[in-house]
PDB file of N, CA and C in Angstrom:
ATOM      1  N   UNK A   1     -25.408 -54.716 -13.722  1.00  0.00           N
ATOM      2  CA  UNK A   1     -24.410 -54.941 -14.741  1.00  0.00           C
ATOM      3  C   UNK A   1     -23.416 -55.984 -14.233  1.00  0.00           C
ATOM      4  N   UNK A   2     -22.982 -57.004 -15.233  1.00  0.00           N
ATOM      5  CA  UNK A   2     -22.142 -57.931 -14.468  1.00  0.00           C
ATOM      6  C   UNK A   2     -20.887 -57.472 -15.969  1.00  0.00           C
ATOM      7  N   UNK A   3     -19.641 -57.407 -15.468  1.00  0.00           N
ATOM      8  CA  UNK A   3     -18.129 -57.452 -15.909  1.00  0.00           C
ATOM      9  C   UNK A   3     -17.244 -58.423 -15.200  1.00  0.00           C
ATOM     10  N   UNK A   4     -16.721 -59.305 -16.688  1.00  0.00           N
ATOM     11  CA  UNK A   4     -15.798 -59.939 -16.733  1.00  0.00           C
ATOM     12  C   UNK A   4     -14.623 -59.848 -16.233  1.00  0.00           C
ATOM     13  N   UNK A   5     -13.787 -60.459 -14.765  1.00  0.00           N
ATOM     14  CA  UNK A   5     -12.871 -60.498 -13.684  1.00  0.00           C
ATOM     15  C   UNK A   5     -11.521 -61.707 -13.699  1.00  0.00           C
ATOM     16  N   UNK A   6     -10.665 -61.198 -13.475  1.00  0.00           N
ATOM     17  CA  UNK A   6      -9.533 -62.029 -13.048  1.00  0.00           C
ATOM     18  C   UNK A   6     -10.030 -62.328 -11.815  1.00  0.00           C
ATOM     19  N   UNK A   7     -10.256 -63.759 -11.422  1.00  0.00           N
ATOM     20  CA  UNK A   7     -10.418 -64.238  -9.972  1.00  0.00           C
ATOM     21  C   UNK A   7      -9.112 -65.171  -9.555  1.00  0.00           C
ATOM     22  N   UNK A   8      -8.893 -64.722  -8.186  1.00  0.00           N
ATOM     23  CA  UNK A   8      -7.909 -66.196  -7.458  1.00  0.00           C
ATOM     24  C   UNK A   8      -8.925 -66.642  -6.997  1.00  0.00           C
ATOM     25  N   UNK A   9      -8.950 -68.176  -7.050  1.00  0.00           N
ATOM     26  CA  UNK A   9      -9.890 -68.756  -6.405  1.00  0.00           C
ATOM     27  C   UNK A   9      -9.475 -69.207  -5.217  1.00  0.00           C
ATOM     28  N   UNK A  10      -8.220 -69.420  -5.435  1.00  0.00           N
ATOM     29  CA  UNK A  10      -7.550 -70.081  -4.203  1.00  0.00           C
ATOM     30  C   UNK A  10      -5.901 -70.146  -4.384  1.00  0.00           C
ATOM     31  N   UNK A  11      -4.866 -70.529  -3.988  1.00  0.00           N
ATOM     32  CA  UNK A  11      -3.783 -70.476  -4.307  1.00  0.00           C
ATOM     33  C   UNK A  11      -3.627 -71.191  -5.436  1.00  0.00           C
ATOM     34  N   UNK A  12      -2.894 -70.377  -6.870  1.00  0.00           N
ATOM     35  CA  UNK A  12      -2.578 -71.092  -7.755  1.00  0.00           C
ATOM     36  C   UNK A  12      -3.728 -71.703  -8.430  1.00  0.00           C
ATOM     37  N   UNK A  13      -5.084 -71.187  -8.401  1.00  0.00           N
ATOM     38  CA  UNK A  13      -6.332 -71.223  -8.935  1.00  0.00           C
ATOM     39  C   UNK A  13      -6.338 -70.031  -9.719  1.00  0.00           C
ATOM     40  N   UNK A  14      -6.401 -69.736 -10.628  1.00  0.00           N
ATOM     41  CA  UNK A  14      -6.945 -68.731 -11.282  1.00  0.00           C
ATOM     42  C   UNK A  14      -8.574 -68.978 -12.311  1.00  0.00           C
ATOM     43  N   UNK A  15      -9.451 -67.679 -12.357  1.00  0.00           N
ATOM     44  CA  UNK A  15     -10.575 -68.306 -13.642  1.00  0.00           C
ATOM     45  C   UNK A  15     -10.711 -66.765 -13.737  1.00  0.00           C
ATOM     46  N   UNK A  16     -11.277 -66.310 -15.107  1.00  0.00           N
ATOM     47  CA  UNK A  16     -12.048 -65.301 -15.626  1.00  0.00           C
ATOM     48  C   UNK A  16     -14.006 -65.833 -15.457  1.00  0.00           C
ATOM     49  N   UNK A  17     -14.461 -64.495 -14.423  1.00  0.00           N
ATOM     50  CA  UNK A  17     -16.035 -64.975 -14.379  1.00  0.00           C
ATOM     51  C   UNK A  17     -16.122 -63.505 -14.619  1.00  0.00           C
ATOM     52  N   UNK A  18     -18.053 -63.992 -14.964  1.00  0.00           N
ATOM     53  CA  UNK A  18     -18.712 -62.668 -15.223  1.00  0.00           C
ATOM     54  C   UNK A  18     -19.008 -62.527 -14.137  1.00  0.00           C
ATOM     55  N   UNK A  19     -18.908 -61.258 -12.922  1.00  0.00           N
ATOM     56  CA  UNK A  19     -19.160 -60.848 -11.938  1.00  0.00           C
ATOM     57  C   UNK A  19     -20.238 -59.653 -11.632  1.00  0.00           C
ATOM     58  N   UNK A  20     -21.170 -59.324 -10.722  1.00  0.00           N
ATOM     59  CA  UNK A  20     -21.609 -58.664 -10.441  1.00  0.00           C
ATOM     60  C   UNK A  20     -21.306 -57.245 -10.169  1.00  0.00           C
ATOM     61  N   UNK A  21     -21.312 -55.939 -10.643  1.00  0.00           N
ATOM     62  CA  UNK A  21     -20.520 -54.450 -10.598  1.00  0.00           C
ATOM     63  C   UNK A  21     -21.782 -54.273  -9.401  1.00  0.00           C
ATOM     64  N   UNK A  22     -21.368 -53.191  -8.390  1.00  0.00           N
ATOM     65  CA  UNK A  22     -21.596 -53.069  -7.388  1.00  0.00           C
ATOM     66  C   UNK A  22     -22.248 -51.566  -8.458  1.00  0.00           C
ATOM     67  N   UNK A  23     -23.750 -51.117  -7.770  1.00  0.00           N
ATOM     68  CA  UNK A  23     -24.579 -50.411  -8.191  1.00  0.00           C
ATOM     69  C   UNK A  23     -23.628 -48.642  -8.459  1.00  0.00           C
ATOM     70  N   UNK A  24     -24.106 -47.591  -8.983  1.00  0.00           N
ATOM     71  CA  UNK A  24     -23.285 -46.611  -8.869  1.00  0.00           C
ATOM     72  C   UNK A  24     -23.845 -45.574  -8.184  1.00  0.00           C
ATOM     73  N   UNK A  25     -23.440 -44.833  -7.059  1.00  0.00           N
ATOM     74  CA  UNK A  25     -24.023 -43.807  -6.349  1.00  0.00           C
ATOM     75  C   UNK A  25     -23.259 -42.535  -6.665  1.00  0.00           C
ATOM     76  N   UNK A  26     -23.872 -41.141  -6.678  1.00  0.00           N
ATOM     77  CA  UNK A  26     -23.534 -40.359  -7.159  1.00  0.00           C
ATOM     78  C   UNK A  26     -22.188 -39.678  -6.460  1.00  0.00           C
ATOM     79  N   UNK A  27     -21.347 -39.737  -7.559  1.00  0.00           N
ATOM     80  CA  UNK A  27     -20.176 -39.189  -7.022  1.00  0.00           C
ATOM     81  C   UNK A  27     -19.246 -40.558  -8.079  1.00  0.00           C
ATOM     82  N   UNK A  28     -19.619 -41.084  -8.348  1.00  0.00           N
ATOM     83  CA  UNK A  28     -18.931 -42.510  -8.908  1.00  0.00           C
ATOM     84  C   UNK A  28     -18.886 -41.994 -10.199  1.00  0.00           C
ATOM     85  N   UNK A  29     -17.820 -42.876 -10.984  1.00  0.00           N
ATOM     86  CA  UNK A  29     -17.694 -43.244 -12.467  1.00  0.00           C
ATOM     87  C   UNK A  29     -17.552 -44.794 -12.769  1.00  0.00           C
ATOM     88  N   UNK A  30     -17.852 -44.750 -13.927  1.00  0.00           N
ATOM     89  CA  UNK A  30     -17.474 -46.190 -14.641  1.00  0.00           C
ATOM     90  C   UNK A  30     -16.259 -45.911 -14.770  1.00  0.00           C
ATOM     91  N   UNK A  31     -15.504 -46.821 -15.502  1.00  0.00           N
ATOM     92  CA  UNK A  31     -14.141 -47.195 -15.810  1.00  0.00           C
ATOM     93  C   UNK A  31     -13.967 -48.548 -16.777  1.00  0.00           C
ATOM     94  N   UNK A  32     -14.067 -48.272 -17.913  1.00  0.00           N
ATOM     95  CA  UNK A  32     -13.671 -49.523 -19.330  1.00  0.00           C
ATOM     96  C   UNK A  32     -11.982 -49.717 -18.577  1.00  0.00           C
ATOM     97  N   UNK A  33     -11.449 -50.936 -18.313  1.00  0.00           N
ATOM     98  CA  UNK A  33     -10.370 -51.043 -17.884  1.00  0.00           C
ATOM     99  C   UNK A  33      -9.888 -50.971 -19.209  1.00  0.00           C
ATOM    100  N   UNK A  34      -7.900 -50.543 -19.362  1.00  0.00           N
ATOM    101  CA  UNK A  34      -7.408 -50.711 -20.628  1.00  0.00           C
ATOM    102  C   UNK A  34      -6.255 -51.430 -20.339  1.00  0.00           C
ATOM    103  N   UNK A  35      -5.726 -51.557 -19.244  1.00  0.00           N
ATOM    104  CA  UNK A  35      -4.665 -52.368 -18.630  1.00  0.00           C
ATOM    105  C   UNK A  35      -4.630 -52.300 -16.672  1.00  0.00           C
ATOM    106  N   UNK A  36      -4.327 -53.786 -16.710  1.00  0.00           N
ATOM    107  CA  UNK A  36      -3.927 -53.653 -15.157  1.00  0.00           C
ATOM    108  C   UNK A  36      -3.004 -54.582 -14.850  1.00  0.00           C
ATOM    109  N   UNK A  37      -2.085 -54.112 -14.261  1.00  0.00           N
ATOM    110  CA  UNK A  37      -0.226 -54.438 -13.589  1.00  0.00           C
ATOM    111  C   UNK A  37      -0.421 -55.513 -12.737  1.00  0.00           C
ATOM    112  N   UNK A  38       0.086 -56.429 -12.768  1.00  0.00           N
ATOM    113  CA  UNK A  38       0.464 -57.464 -11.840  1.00  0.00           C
ATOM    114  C   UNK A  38       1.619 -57.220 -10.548  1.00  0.00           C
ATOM    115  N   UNK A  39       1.357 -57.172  -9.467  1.00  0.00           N
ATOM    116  CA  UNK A  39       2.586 -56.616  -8.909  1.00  0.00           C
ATOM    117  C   UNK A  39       3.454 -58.214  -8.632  1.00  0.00           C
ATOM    118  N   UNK A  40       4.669 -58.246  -8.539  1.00  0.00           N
ATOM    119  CA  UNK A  40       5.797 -59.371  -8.326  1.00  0.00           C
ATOM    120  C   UNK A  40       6.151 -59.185  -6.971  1.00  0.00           C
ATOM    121  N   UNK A  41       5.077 -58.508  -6.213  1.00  0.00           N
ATOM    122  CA  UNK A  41       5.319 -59.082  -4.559  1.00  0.00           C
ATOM    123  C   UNK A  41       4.086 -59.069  -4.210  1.00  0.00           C
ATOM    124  N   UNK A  42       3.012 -58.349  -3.900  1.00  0.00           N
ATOM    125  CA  UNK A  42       1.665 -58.650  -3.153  1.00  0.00           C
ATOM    126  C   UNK A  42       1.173 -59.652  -3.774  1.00  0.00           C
ATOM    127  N   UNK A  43       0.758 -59.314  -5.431  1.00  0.00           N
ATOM    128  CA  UNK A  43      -0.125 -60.472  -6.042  1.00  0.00           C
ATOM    129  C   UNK A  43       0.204 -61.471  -6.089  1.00  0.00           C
ATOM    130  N   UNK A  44       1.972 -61.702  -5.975  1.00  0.00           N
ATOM    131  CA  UNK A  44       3.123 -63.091  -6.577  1.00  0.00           C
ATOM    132  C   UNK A  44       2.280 -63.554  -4.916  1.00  0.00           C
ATOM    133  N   UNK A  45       2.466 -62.988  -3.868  1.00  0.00           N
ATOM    134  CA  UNK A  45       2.332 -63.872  -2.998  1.00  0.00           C
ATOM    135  C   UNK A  45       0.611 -64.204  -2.651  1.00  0.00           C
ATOM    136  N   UNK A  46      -0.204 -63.607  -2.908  1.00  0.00           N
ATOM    137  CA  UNK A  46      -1.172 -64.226  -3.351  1.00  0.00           C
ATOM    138  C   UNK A  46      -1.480 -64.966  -3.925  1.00  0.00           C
ATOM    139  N   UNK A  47      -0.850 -65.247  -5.326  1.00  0.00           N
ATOM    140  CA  UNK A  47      -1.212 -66.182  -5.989  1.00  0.00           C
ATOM    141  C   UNK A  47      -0.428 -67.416  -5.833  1.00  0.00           C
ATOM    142  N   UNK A  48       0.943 -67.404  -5.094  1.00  0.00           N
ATOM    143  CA  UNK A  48       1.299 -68.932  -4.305  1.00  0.00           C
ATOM    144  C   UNK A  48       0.400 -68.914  -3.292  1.00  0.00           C
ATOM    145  N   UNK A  49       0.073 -68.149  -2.064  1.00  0.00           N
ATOM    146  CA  UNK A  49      -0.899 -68.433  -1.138  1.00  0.00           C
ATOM    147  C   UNK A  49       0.162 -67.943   0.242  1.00  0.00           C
ATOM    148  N   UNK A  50       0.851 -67.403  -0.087  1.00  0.00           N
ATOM    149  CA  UNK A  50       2.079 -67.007   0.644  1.00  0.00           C
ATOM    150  C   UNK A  50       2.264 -65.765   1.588  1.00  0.00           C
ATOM    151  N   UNK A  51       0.871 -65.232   1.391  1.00  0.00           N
ATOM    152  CA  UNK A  51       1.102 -63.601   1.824  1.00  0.00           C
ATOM    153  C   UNK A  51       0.133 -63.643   2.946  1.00  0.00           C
ATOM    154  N   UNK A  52       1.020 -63.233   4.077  1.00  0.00           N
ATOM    155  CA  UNK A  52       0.312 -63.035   5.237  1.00  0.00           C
ATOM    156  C   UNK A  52      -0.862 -62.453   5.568  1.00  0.00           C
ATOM    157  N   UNK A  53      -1.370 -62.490   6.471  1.00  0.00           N
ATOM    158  CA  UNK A  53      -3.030 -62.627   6.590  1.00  0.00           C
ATOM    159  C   UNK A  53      -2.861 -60.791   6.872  1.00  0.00           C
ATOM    160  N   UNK A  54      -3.823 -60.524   6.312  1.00  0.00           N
ATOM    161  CA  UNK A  54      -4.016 -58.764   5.818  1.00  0.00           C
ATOM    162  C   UNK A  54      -5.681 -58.571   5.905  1.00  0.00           C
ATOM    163  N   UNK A  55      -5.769 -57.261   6.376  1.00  0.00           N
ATOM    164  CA  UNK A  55      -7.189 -57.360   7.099  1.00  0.00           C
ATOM    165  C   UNK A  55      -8.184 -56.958   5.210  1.00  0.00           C
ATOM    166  N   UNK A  56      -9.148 -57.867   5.171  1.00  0.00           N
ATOM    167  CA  UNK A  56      -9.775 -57.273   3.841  1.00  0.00           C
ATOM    168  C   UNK A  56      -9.014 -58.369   2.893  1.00  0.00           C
ATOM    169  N   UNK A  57      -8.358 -59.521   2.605  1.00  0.00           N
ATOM    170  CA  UNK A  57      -7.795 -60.175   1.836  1.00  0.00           C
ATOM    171  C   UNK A  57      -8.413 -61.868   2.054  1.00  0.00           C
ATOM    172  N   UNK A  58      -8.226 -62.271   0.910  1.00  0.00           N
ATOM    173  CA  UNK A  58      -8.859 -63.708   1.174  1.00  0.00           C
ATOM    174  C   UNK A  58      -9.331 -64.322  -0.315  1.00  0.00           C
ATOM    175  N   UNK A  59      -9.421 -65.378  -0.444  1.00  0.00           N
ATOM    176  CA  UNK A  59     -10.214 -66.154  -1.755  1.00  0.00           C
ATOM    177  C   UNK A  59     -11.760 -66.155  -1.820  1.00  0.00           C
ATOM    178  N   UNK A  60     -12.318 -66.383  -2.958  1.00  0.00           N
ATOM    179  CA  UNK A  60     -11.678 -65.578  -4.154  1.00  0.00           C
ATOM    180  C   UNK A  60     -11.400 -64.086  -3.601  1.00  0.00           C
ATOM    181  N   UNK A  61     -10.547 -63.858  -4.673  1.00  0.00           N
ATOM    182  CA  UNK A  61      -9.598 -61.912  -4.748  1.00  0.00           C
ATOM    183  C   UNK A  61      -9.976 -62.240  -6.059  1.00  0.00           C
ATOM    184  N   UNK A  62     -10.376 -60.823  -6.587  1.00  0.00           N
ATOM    185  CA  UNK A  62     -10.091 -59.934  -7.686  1.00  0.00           C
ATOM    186  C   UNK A  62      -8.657 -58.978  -7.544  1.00  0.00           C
ATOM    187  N   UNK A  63      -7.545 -59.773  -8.484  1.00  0.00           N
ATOM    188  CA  UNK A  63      -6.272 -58.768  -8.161  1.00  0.00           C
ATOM    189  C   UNK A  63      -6.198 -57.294  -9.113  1.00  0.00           C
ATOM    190  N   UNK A  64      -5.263 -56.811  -8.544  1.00  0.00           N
ATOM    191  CA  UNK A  64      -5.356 -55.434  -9.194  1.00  0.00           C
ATOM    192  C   UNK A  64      -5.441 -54.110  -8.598  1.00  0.00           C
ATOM    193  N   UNK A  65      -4.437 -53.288  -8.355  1.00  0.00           N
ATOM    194  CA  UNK A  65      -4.082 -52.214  -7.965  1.00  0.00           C
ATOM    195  C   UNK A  65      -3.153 -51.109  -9.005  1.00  0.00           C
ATOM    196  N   UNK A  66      -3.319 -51.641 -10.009  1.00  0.00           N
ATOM    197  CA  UNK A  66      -2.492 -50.689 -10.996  1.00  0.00           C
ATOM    198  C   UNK A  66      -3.378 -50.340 -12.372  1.00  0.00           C
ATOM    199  N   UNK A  67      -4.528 -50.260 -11.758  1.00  0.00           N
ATOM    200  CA  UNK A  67      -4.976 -50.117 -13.680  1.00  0.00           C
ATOM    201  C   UNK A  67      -5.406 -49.175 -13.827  1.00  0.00           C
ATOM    202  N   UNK A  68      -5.303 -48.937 -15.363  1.00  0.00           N
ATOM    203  CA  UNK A  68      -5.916 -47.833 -16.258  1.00  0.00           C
ATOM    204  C   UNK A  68      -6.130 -47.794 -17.112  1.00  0.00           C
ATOM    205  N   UNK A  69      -7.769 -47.066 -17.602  1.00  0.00           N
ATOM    206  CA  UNK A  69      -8.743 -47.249 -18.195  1.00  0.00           C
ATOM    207  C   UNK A  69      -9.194 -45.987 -18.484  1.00  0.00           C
ATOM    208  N   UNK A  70     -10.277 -45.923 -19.370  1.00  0.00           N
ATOM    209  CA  UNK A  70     -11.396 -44.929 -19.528  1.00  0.00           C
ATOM    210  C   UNK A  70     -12.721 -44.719 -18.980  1.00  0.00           C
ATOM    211  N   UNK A  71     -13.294 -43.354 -18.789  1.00  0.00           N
ATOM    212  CA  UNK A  71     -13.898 -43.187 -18.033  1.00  0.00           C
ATOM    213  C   UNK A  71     -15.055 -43.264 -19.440  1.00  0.00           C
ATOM    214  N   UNK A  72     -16.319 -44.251 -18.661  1.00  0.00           N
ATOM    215  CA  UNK A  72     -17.393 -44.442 -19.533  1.00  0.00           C
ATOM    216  C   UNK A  72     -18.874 -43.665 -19.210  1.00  0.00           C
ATOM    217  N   UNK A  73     -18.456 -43.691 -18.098  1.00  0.00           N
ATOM    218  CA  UNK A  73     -20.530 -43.424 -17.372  1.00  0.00           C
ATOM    219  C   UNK A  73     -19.617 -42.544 -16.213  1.00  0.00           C
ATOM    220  N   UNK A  74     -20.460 -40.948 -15.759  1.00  0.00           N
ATOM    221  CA  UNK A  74     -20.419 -40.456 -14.781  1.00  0.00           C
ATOM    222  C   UNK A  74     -22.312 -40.570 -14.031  1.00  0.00           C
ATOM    223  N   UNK A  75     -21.794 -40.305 -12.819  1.00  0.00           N
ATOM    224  CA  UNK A  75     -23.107 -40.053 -11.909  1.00  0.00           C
ATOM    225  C   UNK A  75     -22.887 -38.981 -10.655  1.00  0.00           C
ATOM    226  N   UNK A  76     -23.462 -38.085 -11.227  1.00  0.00           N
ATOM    227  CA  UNK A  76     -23.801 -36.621 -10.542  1.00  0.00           C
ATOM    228  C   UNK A  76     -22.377 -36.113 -10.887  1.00  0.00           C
ATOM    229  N   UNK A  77     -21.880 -34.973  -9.640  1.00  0.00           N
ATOM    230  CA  UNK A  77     -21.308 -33.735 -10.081  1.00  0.00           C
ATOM    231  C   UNK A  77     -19.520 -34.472  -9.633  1.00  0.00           C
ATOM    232  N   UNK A  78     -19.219 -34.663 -10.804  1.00  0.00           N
ATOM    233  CA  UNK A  78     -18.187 -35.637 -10.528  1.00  0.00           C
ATOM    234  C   UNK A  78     -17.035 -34.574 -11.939  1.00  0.00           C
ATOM    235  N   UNK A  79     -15.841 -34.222 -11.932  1.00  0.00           N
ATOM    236  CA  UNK A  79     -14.916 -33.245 -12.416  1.00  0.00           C
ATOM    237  C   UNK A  79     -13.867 -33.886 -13.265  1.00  0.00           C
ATOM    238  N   UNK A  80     -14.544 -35.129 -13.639  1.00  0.00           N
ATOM    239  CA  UNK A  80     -14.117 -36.310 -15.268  1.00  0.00           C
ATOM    240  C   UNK A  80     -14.841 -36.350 -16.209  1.00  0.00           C
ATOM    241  N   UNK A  81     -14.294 -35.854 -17.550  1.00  0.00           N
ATOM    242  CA  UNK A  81     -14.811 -36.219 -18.721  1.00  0.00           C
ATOM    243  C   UNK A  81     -15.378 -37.421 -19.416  1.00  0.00           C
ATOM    244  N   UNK A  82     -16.068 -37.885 -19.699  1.00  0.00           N
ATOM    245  CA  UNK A  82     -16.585 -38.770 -20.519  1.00  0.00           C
ATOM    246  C   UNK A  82     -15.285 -39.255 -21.349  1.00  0.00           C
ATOM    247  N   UNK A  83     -14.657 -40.606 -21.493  1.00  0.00           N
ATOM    248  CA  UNK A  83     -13.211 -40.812 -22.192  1.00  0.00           C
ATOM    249  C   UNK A  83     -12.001 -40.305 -22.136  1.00  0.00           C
ATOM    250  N   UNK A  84     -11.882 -39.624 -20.699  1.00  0.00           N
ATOM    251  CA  UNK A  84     -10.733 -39.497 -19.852  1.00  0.00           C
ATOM    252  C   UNK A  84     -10.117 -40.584 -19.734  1.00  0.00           C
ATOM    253  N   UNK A  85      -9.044 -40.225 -19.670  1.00  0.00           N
ATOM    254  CA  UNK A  85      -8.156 -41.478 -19.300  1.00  0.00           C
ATOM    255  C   UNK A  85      -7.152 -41.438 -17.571  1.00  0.00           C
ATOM    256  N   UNK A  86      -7.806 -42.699 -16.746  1.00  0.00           N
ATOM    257  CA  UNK A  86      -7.496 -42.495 -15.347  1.00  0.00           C
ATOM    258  C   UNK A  86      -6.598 -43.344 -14.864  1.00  0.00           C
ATOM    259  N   UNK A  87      -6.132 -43.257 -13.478  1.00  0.00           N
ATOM    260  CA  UNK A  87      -5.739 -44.700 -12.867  1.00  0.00           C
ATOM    261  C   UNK A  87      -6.451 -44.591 -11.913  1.00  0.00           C
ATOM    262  N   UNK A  88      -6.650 -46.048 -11.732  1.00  0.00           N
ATOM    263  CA  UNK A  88      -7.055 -46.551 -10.791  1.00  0.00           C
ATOM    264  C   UNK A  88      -6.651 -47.339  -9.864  1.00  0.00           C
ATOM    265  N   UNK A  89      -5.965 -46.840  -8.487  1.00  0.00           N
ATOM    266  CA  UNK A  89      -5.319 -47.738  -7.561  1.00  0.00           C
ATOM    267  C   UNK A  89      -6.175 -49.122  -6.616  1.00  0.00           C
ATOM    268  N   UNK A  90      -6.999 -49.604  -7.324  1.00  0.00           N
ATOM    269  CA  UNK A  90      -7.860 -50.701  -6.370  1.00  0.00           C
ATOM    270  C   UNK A  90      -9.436 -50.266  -6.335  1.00  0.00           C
ATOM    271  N   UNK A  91     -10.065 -50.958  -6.650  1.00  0.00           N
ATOM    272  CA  UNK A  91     -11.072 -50.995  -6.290  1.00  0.00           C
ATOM    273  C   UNK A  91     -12.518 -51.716  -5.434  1.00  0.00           C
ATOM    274  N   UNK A  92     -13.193 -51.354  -5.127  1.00  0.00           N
ATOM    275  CA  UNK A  92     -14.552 -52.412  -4.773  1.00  0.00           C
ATOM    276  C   UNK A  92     -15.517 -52.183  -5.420  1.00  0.00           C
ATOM    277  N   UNK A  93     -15.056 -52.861  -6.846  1.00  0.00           N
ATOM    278  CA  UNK A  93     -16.290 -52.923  -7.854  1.00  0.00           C
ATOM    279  C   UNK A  93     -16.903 -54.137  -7.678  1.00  0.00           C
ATOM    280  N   UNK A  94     -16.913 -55.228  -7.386  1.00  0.00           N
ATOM    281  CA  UNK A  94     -17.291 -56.449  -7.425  1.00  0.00           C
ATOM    282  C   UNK A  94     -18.143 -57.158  -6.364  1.00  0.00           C
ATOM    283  N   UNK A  95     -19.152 -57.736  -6.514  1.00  0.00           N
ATOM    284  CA  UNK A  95     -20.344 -58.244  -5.479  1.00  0.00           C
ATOM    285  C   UNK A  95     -19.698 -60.062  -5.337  1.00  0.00           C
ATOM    286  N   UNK A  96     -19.518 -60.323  -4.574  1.00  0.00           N
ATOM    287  CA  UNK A  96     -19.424 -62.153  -3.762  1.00  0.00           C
ATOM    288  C   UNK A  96     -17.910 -62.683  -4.136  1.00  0.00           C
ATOM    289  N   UNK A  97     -16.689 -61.340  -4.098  1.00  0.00           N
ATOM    290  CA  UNK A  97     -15.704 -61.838  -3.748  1.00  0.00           C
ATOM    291  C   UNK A  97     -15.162 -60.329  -3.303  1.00  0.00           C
ATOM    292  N   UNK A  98     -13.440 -61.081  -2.901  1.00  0.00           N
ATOM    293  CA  UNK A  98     -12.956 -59.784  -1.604  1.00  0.00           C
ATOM    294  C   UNK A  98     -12.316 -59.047  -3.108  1.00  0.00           C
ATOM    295  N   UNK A  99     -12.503 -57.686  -2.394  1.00  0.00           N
ATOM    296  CA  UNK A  99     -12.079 -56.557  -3.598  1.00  0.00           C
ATOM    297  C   UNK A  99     -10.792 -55.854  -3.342  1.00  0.00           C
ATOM    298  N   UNK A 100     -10.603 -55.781  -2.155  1.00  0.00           N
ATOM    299  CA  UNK A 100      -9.452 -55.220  -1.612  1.00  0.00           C
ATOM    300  C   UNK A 100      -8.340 -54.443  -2.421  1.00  0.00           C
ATOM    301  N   UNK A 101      -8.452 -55.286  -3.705  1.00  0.00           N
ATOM    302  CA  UNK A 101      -7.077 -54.706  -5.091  1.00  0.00           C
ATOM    303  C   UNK A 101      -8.197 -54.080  -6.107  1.00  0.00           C
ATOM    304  N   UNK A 102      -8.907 -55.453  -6.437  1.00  0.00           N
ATOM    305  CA  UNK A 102     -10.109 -55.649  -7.368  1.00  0.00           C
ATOM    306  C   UNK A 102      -9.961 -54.987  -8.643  1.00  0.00           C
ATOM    307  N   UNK A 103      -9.064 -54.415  -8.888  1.00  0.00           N
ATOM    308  CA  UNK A 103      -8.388 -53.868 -10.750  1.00  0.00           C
ATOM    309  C   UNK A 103      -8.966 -54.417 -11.813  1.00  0.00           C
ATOM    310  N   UNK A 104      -8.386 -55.897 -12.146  1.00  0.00           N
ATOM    311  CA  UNK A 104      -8.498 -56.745 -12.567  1.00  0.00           C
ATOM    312  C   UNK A 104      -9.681 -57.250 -13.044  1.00  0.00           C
ATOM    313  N   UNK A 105     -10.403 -56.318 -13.751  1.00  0.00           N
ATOM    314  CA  UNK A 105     -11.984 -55.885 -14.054  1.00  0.00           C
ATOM    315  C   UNK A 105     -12.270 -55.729 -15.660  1.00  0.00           C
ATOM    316  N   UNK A 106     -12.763 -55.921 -16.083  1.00  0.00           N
ATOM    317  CA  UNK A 106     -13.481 -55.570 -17.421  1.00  0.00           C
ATOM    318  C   UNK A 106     -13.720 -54.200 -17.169  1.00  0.00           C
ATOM    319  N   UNK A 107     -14.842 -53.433 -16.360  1.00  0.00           N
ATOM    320  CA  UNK A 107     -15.041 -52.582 -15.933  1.00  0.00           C
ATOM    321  C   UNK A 107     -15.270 -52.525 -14.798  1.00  0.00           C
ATOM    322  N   UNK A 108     -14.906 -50.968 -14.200  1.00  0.00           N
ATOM    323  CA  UNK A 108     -14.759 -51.107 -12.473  1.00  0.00           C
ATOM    324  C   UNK A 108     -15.747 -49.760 -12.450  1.00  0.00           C
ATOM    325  N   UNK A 109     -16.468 -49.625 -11.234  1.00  0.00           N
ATOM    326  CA  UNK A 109     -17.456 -48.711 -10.565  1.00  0.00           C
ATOM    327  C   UNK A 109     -16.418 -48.388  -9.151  1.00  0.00           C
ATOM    328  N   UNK A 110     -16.171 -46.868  -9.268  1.00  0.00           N
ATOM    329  CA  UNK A 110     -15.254 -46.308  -8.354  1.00  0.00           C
ATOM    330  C   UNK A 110     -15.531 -45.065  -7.956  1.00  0.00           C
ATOM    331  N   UNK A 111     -15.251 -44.574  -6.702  1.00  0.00           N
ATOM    332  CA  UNK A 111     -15.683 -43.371  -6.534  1.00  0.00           C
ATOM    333  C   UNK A 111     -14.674 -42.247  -7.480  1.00  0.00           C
ATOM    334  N   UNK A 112     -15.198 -41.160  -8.142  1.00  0.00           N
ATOM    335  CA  UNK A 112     -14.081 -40.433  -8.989  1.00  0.00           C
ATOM    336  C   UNK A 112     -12.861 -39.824  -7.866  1.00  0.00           C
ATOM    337  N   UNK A 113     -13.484 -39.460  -6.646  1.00  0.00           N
ATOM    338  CA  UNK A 113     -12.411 -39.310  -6.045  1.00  0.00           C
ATOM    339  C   UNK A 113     -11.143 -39.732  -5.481  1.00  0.00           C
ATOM    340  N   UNK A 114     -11.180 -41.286  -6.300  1.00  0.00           N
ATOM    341  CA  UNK A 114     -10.158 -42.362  -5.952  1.00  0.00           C
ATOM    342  C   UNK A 114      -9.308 -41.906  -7.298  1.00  0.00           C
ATOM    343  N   UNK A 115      -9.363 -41.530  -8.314  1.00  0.00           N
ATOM    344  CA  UNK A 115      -8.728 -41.839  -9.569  1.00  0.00           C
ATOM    345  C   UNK A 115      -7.867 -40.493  -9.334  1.00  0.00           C
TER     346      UNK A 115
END
């Protein structure tokens, strides 16, 4: 499955791509994003190019540590409803960029025990 991403490409680069969702292993949910927060200090300094070197960070980033969405697809014995409504603090939904925040998703593949 590939979902549509906020990418930094680089400082002050931004693009929306269709990205690769990282497969789902049991214990995971989908997640239809319905909003995700921009923060005005980690991401601000990401996106000038300003924010000190942090282990797991780098171009392209998928930003995003504040979102919330609905839960679409479960896999195995996981204690979320089908159209629950979650947050999601960051994820590593995304295949050939750093995920580290990775929110900033069309849809995100997360373990349920993160939400």
């Amino acid at each position: 499955m590939n979902a549509d991403a906020i990418v930094f490409q680089s400082p002050c680069q931004l693009s929306v791509q269709s990205l690769p969702v990282r497969a789902m292993v049991p214990g995971d949910i989908e997640v239809q994003v319905e909003y995700s927060g921009i923060s005005t200090g980690t991401e601000r300094l990401l996106w000038d190019g300003s924010m000190p070197p942090f282990p797991g960070m780098g171009y392209p980033l998928v930003p995003g540590y504040e979102t919330v969405g609905r839960v679409v697809r479960t896999l195995g014995d996981v204690p979320l409803a089908i159209g629950e409504r979650v947050f999601v603090p960051g994820s590593y939904s995304f295949e050939g960029v750093h995920n580290l925040f990775g929110g900033a998703g069309q849809r995100l593949v997360v373990p349920a025990a993160r939400v």
